[in-house]
Protein backbone atom coordinates (compact mmCIF):
# COMPACT_ATOMS: atom_id res chain seq x y z
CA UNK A 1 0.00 0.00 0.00
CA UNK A 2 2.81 2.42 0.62
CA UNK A 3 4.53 1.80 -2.16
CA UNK A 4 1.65 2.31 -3.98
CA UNK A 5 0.84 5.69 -2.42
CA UNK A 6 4.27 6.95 -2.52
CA UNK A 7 3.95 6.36 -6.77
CA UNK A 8 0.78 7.78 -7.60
CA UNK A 9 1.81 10.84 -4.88
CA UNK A 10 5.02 11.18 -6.92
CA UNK A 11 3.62 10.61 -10.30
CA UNK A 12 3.22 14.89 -11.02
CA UNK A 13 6.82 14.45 -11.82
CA UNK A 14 5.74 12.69 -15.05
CA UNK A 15 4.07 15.65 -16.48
CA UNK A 16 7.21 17.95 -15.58
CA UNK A 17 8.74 16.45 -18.32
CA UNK A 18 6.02 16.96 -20.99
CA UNK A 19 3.92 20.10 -19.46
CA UNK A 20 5.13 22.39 -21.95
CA UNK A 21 3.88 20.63 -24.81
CA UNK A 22 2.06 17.03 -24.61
CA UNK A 23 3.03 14.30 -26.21
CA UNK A 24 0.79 10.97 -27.34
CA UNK A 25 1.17 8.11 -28.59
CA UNK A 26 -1.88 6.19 -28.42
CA UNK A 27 -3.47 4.18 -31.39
CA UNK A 28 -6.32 6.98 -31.50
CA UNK A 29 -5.94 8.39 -35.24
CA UNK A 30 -7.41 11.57 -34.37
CA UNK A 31 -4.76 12.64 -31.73
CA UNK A 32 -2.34 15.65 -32.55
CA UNK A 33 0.82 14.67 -33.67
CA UNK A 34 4.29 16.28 -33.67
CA UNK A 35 5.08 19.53 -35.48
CA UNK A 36 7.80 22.29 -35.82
CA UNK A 37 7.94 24.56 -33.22
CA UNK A 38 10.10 26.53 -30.64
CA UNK A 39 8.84 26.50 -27.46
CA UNK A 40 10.67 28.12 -24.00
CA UNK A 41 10.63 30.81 -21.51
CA UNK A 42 11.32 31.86 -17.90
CA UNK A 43 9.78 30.96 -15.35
CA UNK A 44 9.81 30.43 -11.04
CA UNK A 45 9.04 26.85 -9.35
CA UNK A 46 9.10 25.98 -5.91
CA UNK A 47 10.86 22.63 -5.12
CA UNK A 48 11.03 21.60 -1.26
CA UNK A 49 9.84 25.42 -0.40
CA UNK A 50 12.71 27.15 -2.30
CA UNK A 51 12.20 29.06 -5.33
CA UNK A 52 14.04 28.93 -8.23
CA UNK A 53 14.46 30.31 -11.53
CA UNK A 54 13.84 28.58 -14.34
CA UNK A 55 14.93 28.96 -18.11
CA UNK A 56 13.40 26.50 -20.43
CA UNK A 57 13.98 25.74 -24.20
CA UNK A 58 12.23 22.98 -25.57
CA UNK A 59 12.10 22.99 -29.51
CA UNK A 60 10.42 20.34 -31.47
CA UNK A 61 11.38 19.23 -35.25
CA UNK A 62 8.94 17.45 -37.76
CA UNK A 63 10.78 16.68 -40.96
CA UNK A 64 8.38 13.86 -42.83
CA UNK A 65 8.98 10.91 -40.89
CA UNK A 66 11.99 12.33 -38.49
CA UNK A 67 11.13 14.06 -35.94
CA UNK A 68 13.31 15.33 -32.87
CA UNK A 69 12.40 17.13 -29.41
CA UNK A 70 14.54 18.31 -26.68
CA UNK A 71 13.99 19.80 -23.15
CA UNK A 72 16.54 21.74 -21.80
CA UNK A 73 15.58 23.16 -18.35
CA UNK A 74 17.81 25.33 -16.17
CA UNK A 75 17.05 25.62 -12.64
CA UNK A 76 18.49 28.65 -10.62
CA UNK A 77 18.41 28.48 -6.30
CA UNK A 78 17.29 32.06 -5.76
CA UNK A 79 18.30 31.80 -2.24
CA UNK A 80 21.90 30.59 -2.96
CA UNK A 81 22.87 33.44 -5.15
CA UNK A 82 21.02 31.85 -8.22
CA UNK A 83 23.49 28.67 -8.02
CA UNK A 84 22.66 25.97 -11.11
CA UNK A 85 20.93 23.15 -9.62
CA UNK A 86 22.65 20.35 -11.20
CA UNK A 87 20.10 17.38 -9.75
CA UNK A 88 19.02 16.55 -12.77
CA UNK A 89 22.18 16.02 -14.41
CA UNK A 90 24.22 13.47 -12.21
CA UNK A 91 23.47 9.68 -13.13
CA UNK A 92 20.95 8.97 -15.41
CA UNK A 93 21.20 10.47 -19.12
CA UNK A 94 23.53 12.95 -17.98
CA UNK A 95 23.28 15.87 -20.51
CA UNK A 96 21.97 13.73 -22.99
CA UNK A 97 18.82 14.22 -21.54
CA UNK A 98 18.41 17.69 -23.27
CA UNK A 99 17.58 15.05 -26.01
CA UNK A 100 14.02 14.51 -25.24
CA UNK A 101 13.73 11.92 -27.97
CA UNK A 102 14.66 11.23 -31.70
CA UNK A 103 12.17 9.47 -34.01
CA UNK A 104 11.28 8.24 -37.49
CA UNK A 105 7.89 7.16 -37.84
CA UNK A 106 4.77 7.01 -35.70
CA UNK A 107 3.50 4.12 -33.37
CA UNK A 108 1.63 2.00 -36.21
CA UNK A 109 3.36 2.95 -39.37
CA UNK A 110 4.99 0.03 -40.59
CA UNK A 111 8.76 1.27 -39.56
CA UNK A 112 8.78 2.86 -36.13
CA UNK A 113 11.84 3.82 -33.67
CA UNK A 114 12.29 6.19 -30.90
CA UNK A 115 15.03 6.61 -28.85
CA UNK A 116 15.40 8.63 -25.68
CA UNK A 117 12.22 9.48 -23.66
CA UNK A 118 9.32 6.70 -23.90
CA UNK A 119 5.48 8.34 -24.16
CA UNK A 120 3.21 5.61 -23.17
CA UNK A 121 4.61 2.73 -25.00
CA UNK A 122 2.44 -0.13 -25.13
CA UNK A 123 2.99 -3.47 -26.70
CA UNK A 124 0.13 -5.74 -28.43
CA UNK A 125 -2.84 -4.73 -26.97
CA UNK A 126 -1.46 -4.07 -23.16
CA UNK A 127 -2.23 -6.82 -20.73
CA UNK A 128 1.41 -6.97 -20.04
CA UNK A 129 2.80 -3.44 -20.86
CA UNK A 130 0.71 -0.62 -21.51
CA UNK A 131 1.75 3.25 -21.53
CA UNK A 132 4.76 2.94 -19.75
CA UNK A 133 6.37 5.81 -19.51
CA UNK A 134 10.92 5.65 -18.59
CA UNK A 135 10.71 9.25 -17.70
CA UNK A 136 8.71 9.23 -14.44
CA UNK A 137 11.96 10.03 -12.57
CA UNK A 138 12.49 12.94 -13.72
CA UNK A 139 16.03 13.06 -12.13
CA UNK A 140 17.56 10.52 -13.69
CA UNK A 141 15.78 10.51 -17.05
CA UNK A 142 17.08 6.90 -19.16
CA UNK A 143 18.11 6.81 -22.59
CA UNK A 144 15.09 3.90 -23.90
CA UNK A 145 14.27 2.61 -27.47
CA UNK A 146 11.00 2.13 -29.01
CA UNK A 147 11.09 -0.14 -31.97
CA UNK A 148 8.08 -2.05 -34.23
CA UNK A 149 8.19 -3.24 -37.76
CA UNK A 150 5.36 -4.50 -39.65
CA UNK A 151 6.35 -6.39 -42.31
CA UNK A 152 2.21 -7.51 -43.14
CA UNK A 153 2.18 -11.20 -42.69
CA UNK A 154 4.68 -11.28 -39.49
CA UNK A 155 5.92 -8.43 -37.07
CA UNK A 156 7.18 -7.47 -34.03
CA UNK A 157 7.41 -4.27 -30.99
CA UNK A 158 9.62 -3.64 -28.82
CA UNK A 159 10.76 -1.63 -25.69
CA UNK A 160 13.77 -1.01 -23.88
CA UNK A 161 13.50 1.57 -20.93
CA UNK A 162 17.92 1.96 -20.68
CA UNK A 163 19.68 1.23 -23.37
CA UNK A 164 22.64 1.95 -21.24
CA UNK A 165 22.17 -0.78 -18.13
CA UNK A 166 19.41 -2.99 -20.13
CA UNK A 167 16.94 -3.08 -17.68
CA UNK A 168 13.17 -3.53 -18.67
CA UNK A 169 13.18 -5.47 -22.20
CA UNK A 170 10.24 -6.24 -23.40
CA UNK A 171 8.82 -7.67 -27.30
CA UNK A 172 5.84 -8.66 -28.65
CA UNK A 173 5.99 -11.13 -31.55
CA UNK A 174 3.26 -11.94 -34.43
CA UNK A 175 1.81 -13.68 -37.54
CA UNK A 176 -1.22 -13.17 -39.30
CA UNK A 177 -1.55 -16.98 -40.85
CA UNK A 178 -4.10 -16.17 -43.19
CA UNK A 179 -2.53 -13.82 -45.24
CA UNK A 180 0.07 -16.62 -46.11
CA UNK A 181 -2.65 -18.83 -47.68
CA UNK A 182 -5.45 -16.65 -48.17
CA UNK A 183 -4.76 -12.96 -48.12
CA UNK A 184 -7.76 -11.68 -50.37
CA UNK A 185 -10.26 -13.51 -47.48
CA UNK A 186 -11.78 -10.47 -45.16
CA UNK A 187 -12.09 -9.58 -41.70
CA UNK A 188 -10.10 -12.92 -41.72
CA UNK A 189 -6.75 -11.69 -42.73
CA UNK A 190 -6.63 -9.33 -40.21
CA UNK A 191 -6.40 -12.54 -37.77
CA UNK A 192 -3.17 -11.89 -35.61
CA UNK A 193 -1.43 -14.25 -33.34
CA UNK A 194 1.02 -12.74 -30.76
CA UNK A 195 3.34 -13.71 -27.88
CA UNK A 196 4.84 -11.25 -25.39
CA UNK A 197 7.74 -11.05 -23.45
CA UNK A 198 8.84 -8.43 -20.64
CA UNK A 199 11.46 -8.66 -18.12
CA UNK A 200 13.18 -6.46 -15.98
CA UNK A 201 16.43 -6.75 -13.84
CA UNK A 202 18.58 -5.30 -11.10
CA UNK A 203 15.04 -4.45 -9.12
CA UNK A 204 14.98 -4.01 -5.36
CA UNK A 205 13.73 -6.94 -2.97
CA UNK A 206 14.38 -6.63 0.62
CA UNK A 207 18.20 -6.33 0.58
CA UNK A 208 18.81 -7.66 -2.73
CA UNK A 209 19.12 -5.33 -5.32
CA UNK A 210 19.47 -8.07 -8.29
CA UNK A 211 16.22 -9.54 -8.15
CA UNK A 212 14.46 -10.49 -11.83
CA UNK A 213 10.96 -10.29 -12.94
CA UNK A 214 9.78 -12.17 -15.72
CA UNK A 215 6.51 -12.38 -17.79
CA UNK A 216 4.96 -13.62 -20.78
CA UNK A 217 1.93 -13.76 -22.62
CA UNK A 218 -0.20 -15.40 -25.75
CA UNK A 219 -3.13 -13.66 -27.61
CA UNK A 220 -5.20 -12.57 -30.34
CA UNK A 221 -6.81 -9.53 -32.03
CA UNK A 222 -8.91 -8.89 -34.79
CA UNK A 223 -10.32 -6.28 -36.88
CA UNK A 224 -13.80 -7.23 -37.31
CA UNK A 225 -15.52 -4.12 -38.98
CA UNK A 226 -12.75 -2.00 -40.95
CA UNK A 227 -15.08 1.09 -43.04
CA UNK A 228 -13.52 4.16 -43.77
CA UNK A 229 -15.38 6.07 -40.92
CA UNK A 230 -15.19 3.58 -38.24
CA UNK A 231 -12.63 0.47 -37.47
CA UNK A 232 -13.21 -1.96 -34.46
CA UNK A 233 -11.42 -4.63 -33.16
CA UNK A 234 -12.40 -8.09 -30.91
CA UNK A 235 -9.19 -9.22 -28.78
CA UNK A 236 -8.58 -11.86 -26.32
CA UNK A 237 -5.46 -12.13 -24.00
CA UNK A 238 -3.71 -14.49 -21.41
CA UNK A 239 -0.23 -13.65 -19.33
CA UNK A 240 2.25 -15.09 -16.60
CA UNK A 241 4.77 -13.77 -14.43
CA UNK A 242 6.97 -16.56 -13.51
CA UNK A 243 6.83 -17.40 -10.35
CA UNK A 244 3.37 -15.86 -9.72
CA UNK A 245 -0.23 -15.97 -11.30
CA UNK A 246 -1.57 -15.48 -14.75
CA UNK A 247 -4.81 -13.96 -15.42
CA UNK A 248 -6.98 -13.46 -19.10
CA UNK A 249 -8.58 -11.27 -20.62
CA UNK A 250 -11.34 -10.51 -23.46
CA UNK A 251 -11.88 -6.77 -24.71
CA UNK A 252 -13.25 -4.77 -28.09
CA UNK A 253 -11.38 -1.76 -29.09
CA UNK A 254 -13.27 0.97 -31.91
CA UNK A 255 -12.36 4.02 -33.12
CA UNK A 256 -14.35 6.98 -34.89
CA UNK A 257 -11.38 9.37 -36.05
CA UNK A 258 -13.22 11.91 -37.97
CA UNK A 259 -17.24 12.66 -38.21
CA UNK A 260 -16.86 15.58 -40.81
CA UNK A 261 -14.38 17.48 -38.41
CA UNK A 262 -16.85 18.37 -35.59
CA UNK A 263 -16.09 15.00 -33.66
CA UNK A 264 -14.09 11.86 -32.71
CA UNK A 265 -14.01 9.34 -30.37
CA UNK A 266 -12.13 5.66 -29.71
CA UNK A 267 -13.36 3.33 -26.79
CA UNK A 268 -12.00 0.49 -24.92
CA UNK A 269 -13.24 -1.81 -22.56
CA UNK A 270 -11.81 -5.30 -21.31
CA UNK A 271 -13.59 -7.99 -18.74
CA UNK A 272 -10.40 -9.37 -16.58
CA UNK A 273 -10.33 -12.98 -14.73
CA UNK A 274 -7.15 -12.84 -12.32
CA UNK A 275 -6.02 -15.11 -10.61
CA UNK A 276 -3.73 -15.19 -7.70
CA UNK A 277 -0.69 -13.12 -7.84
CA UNK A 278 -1.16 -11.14 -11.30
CA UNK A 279 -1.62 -7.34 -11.95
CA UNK A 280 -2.91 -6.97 -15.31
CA UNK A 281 -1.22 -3.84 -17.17
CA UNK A 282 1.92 -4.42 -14.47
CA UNK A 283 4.13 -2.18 -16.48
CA UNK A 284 2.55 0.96 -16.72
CA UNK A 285 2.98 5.06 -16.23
CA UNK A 286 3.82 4.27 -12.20
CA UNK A 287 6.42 1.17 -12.90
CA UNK A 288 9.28 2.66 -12.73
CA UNK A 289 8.91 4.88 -9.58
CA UNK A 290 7.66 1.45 -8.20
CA UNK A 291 10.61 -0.73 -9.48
CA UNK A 292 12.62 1.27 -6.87
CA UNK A 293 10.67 0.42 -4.15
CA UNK A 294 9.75 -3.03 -4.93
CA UNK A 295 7.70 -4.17 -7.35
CA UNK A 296 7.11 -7.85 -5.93
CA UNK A 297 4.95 -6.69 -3.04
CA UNK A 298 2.40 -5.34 -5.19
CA UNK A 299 2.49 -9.15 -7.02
CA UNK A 300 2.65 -10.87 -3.95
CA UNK A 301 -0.32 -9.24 -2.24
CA UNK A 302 -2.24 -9.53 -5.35
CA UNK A 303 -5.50 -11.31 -4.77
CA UNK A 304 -7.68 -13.52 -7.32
CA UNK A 305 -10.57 -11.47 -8.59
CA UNK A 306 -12.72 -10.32 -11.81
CA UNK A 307 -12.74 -6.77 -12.93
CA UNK A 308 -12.85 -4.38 -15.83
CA UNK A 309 -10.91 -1.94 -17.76
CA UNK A 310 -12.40 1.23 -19.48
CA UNK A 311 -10.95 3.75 -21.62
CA UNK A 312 -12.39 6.62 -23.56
CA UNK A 313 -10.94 9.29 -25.83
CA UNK A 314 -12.75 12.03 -27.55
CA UNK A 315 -11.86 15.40 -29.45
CA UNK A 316 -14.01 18.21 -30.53
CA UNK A 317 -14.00 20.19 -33.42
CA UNK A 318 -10.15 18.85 -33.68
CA UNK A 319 -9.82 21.61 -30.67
CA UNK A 320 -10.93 19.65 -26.92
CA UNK A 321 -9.14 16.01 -26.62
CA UNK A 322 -10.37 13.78 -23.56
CA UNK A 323 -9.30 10.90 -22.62
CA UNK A 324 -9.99 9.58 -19.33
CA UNK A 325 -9.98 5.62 -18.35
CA UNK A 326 -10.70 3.90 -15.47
CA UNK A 327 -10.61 0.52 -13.81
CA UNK A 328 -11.80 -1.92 -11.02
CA UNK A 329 -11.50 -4.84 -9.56
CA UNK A 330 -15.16 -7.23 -8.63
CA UNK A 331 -15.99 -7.17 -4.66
CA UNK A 332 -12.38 -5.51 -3.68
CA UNK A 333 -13.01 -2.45 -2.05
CA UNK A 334 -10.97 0.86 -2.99
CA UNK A 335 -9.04 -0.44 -6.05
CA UNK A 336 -10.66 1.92 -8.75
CA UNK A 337 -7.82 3.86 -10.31
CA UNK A 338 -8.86 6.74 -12.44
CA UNK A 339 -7.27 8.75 -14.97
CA UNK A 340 -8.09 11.89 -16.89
CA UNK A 341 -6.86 14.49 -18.49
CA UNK A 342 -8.44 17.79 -21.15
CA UNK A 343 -6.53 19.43 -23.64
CA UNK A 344 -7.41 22.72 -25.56
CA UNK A 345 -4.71 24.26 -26.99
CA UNK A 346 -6.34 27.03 -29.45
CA UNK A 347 -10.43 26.27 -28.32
CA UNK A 348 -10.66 30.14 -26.88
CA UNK A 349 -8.31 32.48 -29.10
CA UNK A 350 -5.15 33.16 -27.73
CA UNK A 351 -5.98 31.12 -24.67
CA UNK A 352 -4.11 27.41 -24.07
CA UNK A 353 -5.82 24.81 -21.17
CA UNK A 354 -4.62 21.59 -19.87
CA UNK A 355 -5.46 19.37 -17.08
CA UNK A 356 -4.20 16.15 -15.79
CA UNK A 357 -6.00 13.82 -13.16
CA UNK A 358 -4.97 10.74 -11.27
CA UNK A 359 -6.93 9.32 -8.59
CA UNK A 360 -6.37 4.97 -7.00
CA UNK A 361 -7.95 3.54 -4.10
CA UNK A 362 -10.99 4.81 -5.15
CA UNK A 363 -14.71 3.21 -3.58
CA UNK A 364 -17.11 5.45 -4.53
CA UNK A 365 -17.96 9.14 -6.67
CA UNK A 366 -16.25 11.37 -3.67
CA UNK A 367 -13.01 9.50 -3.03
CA UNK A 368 -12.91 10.34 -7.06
CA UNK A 369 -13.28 14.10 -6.88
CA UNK A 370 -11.28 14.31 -3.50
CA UNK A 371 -7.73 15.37 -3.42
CA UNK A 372 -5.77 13.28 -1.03
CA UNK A 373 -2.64 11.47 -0.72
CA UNK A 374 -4.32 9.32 -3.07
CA UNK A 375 -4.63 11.92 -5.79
CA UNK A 376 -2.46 13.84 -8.22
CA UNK A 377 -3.52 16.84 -10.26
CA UNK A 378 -2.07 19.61 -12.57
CA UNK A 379 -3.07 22.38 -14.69
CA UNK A 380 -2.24 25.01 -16.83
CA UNK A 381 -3.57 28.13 -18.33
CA UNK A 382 -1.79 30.37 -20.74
CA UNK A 383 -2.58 33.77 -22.95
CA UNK A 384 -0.99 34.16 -25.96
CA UNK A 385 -0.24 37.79 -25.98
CA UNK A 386 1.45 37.69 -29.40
CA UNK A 387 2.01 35.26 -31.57
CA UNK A 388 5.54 34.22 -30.41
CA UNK A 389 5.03 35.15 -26.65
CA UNK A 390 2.34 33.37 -23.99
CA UNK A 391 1.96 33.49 -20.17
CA UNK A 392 1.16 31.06 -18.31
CA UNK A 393 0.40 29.33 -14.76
CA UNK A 394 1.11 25.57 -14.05
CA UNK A 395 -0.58 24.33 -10.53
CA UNK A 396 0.39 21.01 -9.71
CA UNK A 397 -0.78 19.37 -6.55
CA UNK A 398 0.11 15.78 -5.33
CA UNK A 399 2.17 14.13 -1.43
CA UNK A 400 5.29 13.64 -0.47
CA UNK A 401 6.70 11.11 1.95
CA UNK A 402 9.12 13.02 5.05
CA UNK A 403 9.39 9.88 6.70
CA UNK A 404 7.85 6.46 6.60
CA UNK A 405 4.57 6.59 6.82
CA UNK A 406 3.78 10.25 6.77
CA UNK A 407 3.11 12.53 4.41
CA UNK A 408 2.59 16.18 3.33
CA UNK A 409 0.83 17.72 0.59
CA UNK A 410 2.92 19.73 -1.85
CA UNK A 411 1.24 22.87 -4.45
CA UNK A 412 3.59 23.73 -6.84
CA UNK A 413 2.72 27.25 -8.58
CA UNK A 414 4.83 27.94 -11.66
CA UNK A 415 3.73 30.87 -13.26
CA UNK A 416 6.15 31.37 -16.96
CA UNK A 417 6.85 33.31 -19.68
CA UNK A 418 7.06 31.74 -22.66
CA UNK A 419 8.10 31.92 -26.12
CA UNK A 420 6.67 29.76 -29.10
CA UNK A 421 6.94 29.41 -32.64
CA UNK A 422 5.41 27.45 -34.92
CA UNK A 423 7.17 26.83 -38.46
């Protein structure tokens, strides 16, 4: 339970590394992708009750299929005669992680790689790994590789969160068997077969700090209805972790990109039958704050139960995108975990919103809309007073631990000046 609370609690440091300008990769087709533009400023944060100075330049590059991003943040300690805090610089990346990533393609084009900072990577259809993120520490940001390649009639994905110590590896392996005797047959070629394979390494356990988690999966997908306006997909899963339990699960996927620009919308939901000793979606946005802490607990302590996974994205007029998900377990009190967040970037002229939301040991409607040390929010408003300049406010609220067991909520105001262009 702690370590749980002392992951979602720290989770806010996700978003620090992405808050100037989001960043998705889900399979929704409507989402905003990359572009060129030059985004920093000056701003003030508050870390641990001391203010400091901040100068950030984060510029993003779209050239065809190449694109490139990188996040260069300078932090100045205004009460120690505006001394570089240098934090973020030892272990880790190093300087490299100015590099915020470097890719060619998009998740689902045939030919896909990124390296440096992984966006919610998932691999097959997520039972296993889904959205991890190797940036949550935002400290000690890893150097990690994305990596798919469709080749139609076989494939594969693949993540590794440090390509410098090799820790979490994980693939995902597949066929489609009809196209190699029948390819013209439909609905039926889309038939895809997959195994999946994750393990990490080096992970805490009591005092051994070279313990090994290993897990593997089979499964299926298919895309029953595929019309130009609307795509859905049946999909069935089952997954191990050695030396623990396996659990299954069924789901549908469908999508809506486009309905003559005013609306879109994808939607997810999966029936789960665990057993013993299995977290479905085990490597996910909290992991790697978790691996640190131990992950086995959480597997350990895992009970057998039946619950559901829901996820739902929207966008408006191509200028509101929702997404917000959320999922339970059958007769197990307070294990909801929620997640939402709103974009708007250009919805009121000159004006930019965001919001982030993420909630866990939830039981009913108010522990949902209650902040707690449970809970995790930030926002952001900005005004673009000209076309190249914008202010703006980030509020981020979540807990910190100051000693086993106790905690202390922790409001970071950043209010920023910042400079964008768009080319």
């Amino acid at each position: 339970m702690v370590m749980r609370k002392v992951a979602v609690l720290m989770f806010a440091l996700v978003f620090m590394a992405g808050s100037v300008r989001a960043q998705t990769t889900l399979r929704d087709l409507y989402l905003m992708q990359n572009q060129n533009q030059f985004l920093g400023g000056l701003g003030i944060t508050w870390i641990d009750n001391k203010p400091y100075t901040t100068l950030t330049l984060a510029p993003e590059f779209a050239f065809g299929k190449f694109g490139i991003g990188l996040y260069l943040q300078l932090l100045m300690d205004q009460s120690n005669g505006f001394k570089l805090r240098t934090d973020e610089y030892k272990d880790g990346a190093g300087i490299l992680r100015a590099i915020r990533y470097v890719r060619w393609g998009l998740k689902n084009d045939p030919f896909y790689i990124r390296l440096g900072m992984l966006d919610r990577a998932i691999l097959a259809n997520g039972f296993l790994l889904w959205n991890y993120n190797n940036g949550s520490n935002y400290d000690k940001r890893k150097i990690g590789m994305a990596f798919d390649l469709d080749l139609g009639k076989v494939g594969f994905e693949t993540v590794v969160s440090n390509l410098l110590h090799m820790e979490l590896i994980g693939a995902n392996v597949y066929i489609r068997p009809v196209r190699f005797f029948a390819p013209q047959i439909p609905v039926l070629n889309t038939l895809r077969l997959y195994a999946t394979y994750v393990r990490d390494q080096n992970l805490v356990r009591g005092s051994d700090s070279t313990a090994t988690i290993t897990a593997y999966g089979f499964g299926a997908d298919l895309k029953w209805l595929d019309l130009k306006v609307f795509q859905s997909f049946l999909y069935a899963d089952w997954a191990k972790f050695q030396d623990y339990g396996s659990g299954a699960a069924v789901g549908i996927r469908a999508e809506w990109p486009d309905m003559m620009g005013l609306f879109g919308f994808s939607a997810k939901f999966e029936r789960r039958f665990i057993n013993d000793q299995f977290v479905p979606s085990f490597f996910g946005p909290l992991y790697d704050l978790n691996r640190q802490i131990g992950v086995f607990t959480e597997l350990e302590e895992a009970p057998s139960s039946r619950g559901y996974f829901g996820q739902l994205a929207a966008h408006v007029v191509q200028k509101i995108l929702i997404i917000g998900n959320y999922q339970r377990q059958d007769d197990i009190k307070y294990s909801g975990k929620l997640h939402l967040e709103a974009t708007a970037p250009d919805l009121v002229p000159k004006f930019q919103f965001r919001f982030y939301y993420d909630k866990i040991n939830i039981e009913s409607f108010n522990d949902a809309r209650t902040l707690d040390i449970n809970s995790v929010a930030t926002a952001e408003v900005g005004y673009k007073m000209y076309s190249f300049l914008m202010i703006s406010t980030l509020y981020r609220w979540y807990w910190v631990e100051q000693e086993p067991g106790v905690y202390k909520p922790v409001e970071r105001i950043e209010p920023r000046i910042s400079f964008t262009y768009s080319f």
